[in-house]
N, C-alpha and C. Protein backbone atom coordinates (compact mmCIF):
# COMPACT_ATOMS: atom_id res chain seq x y z
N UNK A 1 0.85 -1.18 0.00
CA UNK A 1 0.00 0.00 0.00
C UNK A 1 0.89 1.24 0.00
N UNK A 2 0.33 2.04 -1.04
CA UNK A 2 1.08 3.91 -0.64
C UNK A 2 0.62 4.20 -0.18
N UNK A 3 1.44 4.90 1.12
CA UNK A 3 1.57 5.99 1.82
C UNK A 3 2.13 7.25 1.07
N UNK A 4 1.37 8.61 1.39
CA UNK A 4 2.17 9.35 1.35
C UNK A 4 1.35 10.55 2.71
N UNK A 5 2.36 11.56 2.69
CA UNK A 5 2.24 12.38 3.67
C UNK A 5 3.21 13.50 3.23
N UNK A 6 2.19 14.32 3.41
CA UNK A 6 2.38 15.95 2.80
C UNK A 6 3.07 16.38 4.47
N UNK A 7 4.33 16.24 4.68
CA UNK A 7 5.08 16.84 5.32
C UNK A 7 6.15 17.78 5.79
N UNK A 8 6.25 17.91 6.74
CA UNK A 8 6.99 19.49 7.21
C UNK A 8 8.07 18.98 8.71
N UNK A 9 9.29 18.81 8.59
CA UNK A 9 10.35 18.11 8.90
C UNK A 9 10.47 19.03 10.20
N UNK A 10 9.94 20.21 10.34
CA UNK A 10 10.17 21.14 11.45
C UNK A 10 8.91 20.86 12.39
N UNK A 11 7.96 20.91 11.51
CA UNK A 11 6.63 20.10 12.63
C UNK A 11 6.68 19.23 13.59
N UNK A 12 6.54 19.02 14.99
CA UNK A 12 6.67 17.85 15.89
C UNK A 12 5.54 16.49 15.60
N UNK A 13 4.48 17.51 15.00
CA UNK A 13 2.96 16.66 15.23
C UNK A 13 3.22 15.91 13.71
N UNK A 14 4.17 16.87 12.73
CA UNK A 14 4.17 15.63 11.35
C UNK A 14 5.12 14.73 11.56
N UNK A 15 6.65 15.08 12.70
CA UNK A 15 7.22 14.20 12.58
C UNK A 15 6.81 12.57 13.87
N UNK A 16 5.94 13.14 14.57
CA UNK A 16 5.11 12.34 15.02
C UNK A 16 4.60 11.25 14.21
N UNK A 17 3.51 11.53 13.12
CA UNK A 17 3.10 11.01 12.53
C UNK A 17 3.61 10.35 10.96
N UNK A 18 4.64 10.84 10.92
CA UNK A 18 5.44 9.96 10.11
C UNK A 18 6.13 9.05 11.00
N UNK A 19 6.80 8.97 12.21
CA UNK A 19 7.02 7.93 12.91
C UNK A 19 6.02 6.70 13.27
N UNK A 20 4.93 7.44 13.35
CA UNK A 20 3.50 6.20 13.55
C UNK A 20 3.46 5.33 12.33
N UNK A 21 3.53 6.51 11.18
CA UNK A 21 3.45 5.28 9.60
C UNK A 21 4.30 4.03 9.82
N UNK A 22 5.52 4.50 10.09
CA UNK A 22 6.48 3.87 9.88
C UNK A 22 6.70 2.71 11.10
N UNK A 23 6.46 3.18 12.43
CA UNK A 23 5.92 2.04 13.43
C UNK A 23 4.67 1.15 12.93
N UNK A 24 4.07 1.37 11.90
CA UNK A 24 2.97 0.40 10.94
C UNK A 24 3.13 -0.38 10.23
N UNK A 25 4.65 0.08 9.92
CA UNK A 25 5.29 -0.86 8.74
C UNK A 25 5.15 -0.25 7.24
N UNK A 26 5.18 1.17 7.31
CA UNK A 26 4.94 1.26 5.74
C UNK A 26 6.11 2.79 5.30
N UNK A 27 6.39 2.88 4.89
CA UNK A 27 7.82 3.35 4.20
C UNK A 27 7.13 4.29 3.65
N UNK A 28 6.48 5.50 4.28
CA UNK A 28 5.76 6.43 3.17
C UNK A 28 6.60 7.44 2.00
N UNK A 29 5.93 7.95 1.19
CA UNK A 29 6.15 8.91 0.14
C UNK A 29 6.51 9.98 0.57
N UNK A 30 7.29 11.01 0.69
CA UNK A 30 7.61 12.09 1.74
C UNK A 30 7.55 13.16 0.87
N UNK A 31 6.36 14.46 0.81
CA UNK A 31 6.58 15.37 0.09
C UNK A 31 6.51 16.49 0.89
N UNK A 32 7.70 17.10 0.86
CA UNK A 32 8.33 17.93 1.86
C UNK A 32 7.50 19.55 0.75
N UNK A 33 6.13 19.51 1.97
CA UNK A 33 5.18 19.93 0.64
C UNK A 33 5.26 21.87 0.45
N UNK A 34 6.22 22.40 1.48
CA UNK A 34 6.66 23.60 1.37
C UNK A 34 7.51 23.39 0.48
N UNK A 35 8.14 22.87 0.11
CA UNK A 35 9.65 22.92 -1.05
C UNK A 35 9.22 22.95 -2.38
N UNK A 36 8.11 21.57 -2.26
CA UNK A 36 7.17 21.19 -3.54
C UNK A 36 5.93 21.32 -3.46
N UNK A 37 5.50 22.17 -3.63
CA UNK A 37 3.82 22.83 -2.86
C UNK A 37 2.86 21.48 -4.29
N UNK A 38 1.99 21.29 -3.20
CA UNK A 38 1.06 20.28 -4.33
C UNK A 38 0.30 21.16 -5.52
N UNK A 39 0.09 20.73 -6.81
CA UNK A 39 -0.61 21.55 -7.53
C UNK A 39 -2.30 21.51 -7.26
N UNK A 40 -2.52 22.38 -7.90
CA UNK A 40 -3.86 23.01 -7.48
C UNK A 40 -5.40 21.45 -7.53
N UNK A 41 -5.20 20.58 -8.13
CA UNK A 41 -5.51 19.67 -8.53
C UNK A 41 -5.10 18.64 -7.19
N UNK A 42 -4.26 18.29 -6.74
CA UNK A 42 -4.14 17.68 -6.00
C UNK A 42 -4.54 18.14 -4.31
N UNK A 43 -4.26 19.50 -4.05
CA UNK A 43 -5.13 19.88 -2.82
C UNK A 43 -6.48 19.81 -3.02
N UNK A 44 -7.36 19.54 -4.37
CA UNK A 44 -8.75 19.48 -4.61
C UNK A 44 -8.77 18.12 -4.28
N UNK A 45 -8.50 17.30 -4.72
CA UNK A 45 -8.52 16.00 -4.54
C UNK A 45 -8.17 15.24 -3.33
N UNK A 46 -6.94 16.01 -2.58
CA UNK A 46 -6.95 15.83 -1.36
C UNK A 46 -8.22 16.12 -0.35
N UNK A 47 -8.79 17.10 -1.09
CA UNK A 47 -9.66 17.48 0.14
C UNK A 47 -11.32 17.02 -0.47
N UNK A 48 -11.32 16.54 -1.67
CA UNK A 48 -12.33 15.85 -1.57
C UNK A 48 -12.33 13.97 -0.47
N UNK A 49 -10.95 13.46 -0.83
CA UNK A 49 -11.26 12.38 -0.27
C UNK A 49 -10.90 12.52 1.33
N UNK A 50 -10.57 13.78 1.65
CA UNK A 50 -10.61 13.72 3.43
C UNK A 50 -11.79 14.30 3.57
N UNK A 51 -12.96 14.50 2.69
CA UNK A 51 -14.33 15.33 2.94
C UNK A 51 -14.30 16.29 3.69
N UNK A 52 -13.65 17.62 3.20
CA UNK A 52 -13.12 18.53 3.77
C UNK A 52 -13.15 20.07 3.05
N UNK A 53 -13.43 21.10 3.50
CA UNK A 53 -13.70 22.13 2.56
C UNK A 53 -12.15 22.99 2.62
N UNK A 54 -11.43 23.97 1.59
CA UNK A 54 -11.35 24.53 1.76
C UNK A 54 -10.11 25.21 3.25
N UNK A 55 -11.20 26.02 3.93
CA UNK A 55 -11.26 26.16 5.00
C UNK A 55 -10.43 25.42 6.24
N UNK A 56 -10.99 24.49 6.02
CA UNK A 56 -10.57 23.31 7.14
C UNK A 56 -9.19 22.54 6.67
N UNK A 57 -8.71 23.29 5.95
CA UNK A 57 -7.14 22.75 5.79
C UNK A 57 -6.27 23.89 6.01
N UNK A 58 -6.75 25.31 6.05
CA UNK A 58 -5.95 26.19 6.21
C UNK A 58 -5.44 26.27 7.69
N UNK A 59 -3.93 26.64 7.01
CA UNK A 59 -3.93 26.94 8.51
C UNK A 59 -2.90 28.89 8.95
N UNK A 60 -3.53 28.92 9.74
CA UNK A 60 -3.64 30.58 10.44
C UNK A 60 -2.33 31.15 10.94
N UNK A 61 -1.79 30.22 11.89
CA UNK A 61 -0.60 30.84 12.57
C UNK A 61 0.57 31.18 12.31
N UNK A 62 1.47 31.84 12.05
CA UNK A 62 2.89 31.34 11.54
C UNK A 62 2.84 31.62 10.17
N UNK A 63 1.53 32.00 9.24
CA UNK A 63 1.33 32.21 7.98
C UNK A 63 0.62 33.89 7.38
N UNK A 64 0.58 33.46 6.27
CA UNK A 64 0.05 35.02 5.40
C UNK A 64 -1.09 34.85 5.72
N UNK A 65 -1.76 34.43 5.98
CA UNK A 65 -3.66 34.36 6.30
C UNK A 65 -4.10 35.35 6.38
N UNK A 66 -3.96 36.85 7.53
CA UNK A 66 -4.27 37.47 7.76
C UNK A 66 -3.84 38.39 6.94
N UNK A 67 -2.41 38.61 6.31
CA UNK A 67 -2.11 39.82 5.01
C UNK A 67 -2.48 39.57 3.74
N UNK A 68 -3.23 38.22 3.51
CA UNK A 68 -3.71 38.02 2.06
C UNK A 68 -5.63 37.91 2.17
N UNK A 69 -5.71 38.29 3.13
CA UNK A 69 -7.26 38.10 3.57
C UNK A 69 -8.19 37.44 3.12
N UNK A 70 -7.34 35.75 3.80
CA UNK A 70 -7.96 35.00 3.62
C UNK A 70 -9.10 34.55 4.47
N UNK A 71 -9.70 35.50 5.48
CA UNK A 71 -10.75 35.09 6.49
C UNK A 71 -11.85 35.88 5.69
N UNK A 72 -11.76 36.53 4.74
CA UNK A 72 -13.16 37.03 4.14
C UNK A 72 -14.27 35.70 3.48
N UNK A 73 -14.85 35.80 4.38
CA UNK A 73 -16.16 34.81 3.72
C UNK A 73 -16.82 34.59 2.22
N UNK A 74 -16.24 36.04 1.99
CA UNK A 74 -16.51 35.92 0.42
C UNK A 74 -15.82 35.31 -0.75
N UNK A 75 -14.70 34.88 -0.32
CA UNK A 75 -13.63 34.54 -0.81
C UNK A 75 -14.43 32.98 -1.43
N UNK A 76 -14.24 32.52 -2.61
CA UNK A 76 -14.66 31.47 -3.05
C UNK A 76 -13.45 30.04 -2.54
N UNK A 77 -13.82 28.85 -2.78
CA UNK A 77 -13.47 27.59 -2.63
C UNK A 77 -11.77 28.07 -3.48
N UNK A 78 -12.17 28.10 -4.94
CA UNK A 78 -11.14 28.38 -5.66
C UNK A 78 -10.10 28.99 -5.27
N UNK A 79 -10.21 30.22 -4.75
CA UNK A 79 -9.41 31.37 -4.52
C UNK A 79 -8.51 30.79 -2.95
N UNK A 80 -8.87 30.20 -2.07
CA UNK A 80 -8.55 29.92 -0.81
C UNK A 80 -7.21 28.83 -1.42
N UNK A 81 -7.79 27.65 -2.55
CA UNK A 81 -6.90 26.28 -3.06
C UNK A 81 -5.65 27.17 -3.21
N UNK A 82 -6.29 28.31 -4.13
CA UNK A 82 -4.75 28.95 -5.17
C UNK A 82 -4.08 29.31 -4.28
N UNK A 83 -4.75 30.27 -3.59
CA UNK A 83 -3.88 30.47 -1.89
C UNK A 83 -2.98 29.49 -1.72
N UNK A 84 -3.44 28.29 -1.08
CA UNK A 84 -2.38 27.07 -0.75
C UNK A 84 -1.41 26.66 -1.27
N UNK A 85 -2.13 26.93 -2.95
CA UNK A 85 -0.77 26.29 -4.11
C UNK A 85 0.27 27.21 -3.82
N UNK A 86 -0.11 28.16 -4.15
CA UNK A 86 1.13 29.52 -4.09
C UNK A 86 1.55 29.87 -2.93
N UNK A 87 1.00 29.84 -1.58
CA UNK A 87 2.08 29.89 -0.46
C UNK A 87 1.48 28.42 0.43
N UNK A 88 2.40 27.53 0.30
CA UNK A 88 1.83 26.39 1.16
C UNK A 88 2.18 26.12 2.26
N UNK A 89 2.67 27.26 2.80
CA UNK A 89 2.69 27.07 3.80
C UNK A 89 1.48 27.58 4.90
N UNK A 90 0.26 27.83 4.08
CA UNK A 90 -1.10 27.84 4.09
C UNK A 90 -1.68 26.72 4.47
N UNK A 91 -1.01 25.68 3.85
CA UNK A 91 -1.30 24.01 4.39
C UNK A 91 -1.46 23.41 5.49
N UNK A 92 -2.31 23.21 6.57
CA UNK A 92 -1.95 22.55 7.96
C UNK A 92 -1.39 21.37 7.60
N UNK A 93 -0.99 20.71 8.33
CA UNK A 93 0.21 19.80 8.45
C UNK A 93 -0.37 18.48 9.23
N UNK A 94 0.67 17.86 9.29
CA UNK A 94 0.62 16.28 8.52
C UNK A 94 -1.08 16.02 7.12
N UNK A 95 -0.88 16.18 5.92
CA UNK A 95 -1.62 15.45 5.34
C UNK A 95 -1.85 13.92 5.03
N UNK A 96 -1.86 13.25 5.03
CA UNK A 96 -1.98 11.34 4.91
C UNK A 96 -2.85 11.15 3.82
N UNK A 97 -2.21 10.47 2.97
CA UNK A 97 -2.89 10.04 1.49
C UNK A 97 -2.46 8.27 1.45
N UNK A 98 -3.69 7.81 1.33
CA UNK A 98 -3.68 6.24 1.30
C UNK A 98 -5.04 5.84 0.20
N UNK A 99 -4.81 4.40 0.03
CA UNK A 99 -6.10 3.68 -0.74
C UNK A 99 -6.53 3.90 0.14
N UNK A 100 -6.78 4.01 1.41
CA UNK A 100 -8.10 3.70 2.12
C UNK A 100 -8.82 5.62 2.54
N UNK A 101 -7.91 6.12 2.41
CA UNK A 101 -8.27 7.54 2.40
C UNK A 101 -6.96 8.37 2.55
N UNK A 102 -8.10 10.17 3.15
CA UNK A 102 -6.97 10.88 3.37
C UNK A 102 -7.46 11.24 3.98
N UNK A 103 -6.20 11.84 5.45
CA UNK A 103 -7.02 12.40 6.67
C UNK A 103 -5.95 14.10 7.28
N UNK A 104 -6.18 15.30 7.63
CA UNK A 104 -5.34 15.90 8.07
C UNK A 104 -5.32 14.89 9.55
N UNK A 105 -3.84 14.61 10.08
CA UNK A 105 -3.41 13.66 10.83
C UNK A 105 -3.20 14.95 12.41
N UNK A 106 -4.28 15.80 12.15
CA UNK A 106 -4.11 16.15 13.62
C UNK A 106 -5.64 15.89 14.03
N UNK A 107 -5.46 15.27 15.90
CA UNK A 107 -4.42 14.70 15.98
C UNK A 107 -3.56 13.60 15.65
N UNK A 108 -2.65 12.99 16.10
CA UNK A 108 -2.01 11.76 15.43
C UNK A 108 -2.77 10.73 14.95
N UNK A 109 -3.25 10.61 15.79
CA UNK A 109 -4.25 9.41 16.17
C UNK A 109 -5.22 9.09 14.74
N UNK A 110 -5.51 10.49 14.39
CA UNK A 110 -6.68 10.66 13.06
C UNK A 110 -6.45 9.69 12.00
N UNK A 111 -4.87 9.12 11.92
CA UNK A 111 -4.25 9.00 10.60
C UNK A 111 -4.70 7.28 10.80
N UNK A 112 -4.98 6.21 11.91
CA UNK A 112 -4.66 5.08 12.20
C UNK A 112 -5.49 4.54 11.45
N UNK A 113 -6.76 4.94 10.86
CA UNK A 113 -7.55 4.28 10.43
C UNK A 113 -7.70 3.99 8.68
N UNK A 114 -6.81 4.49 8.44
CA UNK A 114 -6.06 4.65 6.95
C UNK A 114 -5.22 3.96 6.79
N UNK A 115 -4.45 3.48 7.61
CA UNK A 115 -3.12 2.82 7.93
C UNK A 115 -3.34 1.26 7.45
């Protein structure tokens, strides 16, 4: 089975959860996804199979969120993705991509049932 996991080597909670993969037995795909930001197509797809909008992958702290104003409600689905593509570090962290799904892996725990 592939694993992969949209990870961030400075994260505790991704390198957490790449240690769990790998305490599973599975050798994941490592896309060190600030370096290689996913294309716009693949955060859609990511976030259709974690049934997830948007929204609920961004993440706030530590990022442009607030100087690219991304909390305006008006802001469409589209416009939030491109966001991500182009600074991904917009991305919350640990993503998990498997046949059996995809889950944002906070907390750790989220990711086991994919595994």
């Amino acid at each position: 089975m592939t694993v992969t996991i949209w990870h961030n080597p400075k994260c505790a909670t991704s390198r957490k959860v790449l240690d769990l993969i790998r305490a599973r037995g599975h050798e994941p795909v490592i896309i060190d996804y600030q370096a290689t930001p996913p294309t716009v197509p693949d955060i859609k797809a990511a976030l259709k199979e974690a049934g997830m909008k948007p929204r609920d992958l961004l993440r706030r702290r530590g990022t442009p969120y607030d100087e690219l104003g991304l909390g305006d409600p008006a802001l469409s689905d589209a416009a939030l993705i491109k966001a991500m593509h182009e600074h991904p570090i917009l991305i919350e962290r640990p993503v998990v991509r498997t046949p059996k799904g995809t889950r944002l892996a906070r907390p750790v725990e989220a990711v086991l049932d994919i595994l």
